[in-house]
Protein backbone atom coordinates (compact mmCIF):
# COMPACT_ATOMS: atom_id res chain seq x y z
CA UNK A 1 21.59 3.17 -7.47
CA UNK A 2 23.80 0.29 -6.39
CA UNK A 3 22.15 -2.54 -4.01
CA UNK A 4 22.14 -1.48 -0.16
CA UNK A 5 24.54 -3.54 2.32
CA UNK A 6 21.15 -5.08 3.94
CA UNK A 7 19.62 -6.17 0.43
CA UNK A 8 19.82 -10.15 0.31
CA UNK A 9 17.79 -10.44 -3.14
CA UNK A 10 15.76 -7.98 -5.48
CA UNK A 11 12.45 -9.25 -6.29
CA UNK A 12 11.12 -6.47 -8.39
CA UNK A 13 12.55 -3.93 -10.78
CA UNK A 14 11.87 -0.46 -11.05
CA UNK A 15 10.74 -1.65 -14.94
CA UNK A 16 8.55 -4.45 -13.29
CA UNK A 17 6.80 -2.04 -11.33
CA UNK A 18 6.21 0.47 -13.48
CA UNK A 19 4.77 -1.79 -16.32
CA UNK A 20 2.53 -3.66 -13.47
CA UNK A 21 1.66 -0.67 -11.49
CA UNK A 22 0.37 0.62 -15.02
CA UNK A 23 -1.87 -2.38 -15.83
CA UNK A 24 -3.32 -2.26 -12.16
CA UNK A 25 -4.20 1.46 -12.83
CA UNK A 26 -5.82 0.35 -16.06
CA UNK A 27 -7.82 -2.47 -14.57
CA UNK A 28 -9.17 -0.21 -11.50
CA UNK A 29 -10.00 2.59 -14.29
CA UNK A 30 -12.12 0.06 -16.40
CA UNK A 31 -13.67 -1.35 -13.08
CA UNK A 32 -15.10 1.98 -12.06
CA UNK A 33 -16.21 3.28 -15.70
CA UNK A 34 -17.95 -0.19 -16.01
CA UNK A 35 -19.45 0.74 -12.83
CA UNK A 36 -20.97 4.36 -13.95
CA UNK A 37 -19.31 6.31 -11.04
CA UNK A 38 -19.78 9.48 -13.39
CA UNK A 39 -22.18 10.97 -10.37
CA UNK A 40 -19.38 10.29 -7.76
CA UNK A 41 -15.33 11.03 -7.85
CA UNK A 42 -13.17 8.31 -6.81
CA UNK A 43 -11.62 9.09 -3.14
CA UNK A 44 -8.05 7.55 -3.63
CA UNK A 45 -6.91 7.02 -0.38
CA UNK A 46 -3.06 6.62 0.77
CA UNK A 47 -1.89 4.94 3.96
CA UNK A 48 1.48 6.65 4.37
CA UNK A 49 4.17 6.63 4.43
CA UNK A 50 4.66 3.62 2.28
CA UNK A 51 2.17 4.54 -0.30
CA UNK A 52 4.06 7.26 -1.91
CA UNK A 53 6.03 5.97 -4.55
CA UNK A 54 3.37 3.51 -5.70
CA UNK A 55 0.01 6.06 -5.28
CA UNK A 56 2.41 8.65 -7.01
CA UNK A 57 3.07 6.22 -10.49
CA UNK A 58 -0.40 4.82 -10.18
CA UNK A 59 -2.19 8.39 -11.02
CA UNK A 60 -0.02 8.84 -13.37
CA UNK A 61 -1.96 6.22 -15.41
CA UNK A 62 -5.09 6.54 -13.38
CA UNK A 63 -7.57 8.46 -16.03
CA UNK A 64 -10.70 8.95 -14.45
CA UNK A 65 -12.14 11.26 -11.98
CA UNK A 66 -10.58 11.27 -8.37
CA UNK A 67 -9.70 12.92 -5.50
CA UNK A 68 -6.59 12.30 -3.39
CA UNK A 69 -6.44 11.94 0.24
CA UNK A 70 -4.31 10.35 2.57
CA UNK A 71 -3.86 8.78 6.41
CA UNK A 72 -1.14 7.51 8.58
CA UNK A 73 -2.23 4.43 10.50
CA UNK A 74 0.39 2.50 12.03
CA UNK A 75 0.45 -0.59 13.81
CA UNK A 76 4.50 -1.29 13.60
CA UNK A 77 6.59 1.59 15.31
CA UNK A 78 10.13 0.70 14.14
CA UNK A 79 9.89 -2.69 14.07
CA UNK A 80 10.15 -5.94 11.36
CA UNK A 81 6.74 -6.98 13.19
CA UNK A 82 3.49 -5.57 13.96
CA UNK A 83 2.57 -4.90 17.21
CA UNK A 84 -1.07 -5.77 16.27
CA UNK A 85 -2.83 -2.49 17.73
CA UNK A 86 -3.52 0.04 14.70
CA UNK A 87 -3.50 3.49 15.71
CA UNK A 88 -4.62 6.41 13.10
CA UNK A 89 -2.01 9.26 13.78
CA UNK A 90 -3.73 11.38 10.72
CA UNK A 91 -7.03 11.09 10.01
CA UNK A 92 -9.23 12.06 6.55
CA UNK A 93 -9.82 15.71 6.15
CA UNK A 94 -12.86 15.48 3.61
CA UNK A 95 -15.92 13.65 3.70
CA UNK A 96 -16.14 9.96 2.04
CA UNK A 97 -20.06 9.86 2.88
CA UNK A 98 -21.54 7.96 -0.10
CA UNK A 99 -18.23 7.86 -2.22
CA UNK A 100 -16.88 5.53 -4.06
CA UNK A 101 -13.01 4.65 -2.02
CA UNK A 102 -10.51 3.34 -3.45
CA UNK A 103 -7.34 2.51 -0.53
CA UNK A 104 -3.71 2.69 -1.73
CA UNK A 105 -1.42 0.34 0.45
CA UNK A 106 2.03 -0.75 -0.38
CA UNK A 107 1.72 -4.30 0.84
CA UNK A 108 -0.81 -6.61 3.16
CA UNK A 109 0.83 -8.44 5.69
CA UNK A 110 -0.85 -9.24 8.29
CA UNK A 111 -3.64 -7.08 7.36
CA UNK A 112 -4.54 -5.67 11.17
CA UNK A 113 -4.12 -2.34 9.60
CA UNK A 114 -5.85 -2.37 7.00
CA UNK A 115 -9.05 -4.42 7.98
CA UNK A 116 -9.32 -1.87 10.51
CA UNK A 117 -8.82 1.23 8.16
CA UNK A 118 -11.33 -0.32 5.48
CA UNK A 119 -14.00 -0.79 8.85
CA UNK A 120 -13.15 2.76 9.82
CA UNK A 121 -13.80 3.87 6.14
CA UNK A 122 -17.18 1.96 5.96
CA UNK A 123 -18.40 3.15 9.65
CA UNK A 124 -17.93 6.96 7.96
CA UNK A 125 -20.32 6.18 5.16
CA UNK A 126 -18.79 5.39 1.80
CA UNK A 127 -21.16 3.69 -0.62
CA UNK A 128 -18.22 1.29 -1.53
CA UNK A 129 -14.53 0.88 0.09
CA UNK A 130 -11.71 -1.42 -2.61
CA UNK A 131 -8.42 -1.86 -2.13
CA UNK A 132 -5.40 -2.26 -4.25
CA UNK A 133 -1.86 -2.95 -2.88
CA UNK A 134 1.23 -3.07 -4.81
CA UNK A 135 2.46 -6.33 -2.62
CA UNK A 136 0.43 -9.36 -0.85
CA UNK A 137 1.78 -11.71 1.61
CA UNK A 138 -0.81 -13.50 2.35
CA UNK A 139 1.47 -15.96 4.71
CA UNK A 140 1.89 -12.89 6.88
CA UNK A 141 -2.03 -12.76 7.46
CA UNK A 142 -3.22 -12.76 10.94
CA UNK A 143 -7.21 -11.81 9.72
CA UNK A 144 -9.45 -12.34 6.92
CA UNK A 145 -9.31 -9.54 4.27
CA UNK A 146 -7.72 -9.65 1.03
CA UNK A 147 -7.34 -6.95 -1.69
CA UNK A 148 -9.78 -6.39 -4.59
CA UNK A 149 -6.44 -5.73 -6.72
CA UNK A 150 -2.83 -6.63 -5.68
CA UNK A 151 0.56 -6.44 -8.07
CA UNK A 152 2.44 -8.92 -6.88
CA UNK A 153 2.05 -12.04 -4.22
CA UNK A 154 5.57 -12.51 -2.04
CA UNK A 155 6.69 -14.96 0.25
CA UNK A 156 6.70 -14.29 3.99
CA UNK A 157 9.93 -12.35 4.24
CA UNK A 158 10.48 -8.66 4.95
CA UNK A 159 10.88 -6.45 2.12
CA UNK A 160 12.23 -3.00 1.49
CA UNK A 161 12.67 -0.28 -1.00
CA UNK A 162 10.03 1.58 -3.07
CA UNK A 163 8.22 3.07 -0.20
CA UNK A 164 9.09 0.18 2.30
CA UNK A 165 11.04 0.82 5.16
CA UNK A 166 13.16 -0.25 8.13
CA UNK A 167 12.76 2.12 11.07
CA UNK A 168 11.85 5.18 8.16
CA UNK A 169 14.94 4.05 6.18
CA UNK A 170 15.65 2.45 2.91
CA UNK A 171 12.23 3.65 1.21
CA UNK A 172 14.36 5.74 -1.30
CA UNK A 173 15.46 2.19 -3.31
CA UNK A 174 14.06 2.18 -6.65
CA UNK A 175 13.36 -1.50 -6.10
CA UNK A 176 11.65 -3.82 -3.63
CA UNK A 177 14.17 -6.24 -1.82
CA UNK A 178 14.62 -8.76 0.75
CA UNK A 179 15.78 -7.72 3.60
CA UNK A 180 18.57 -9.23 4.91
CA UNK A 181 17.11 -9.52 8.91
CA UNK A 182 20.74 -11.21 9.80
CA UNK A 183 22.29 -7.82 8.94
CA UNK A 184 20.23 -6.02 10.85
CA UNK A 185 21.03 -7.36 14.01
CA UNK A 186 24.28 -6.04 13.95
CA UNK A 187 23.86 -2.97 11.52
CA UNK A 188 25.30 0.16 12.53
CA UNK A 189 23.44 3.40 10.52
């Protein structure tokens, strides 16, 4: 696939991601087997919709026991910024009382979302709530919480591609980008 109109700069490969979505899946898996959690499957939790391609290679590589579940939590509606007030929009269907959970998120920005998710996940009763997220921007951050595992750290600019989005578009790129924001004032779908 050919760069987009709006991409200003590629900052990862679909290579690059691979190979470092790999390690973090070996890393987690030698975190929980140090851990014994033989009595307990791992709940592997995805905040869609950006989660997909990077929950989808990571359990590929991902060998111990888990369970897959997912929620939509939003806190951006269409926008390049959030609007600050999370809102779940699907909620878990199982019971994480006294599990080990592990959240999948594509990136932390400001982290509103996902401090609130990971308090919502606690209030329900899991013995232990990580997270892992394929990108950190930790200039973005508007409240304390960081990720037990992250791939890579960016700089404060909007990204797309591999699960990231504009208004639901451009998640399809095989790559994570820079988003050319100048473009977008202008762009006509």
């Amino acid at each position: 696939m050919k760069n987009h109109p709006l991409v200003k700069e590629i900052l990862f490969s679909k290579e690059e991601i691979e190979t470092r979505t790999k390690q973090l899946a070996k890393e987690i898996e030698s975190y929980y087997k140090s851990k014994n959690v033989n009595e307990n499957t791992v709940i592997l939790i995805g905040l869609l919709k950006g989660c997909i391609p990077f929950m989808a290679d990571f359990i590929k590589y991902f060998d111990h026991e888990c369970q897959t579940e997912y929620m939509v939590v939003s806190s951006y509606l269409g926008g390049t910024k959030t609007t600050g007030e999370p809102k779940i929009n699907l909620d878990l269907n199982i019971s994480i009382k006294d599990k080990h959970v592990l959240i999948i998120e594509d990136i932390i920005d400001s982290g509103i979302t996902l401090k609130y998710v990971k308090n919502y996940i606690s209030f329900k009763g899991a013995k232990e709530v990580k997270v892992v997220t394929l990108l950190d921007k930790p200039e973005g951050r508007t409240v304390k919480i960081d990720a037990d595992w992250s791939g890579f750290v960016i700089k404060h600019e909007f990204v797309i591609g591999y699960g990231l989005d504009y208004d639901e578009r451009l998640r399809n790129l095989p790559y994570i980008a820079v988003c050319d924001v100048d473009k977008l004032k202008v762009w006509k779908w």
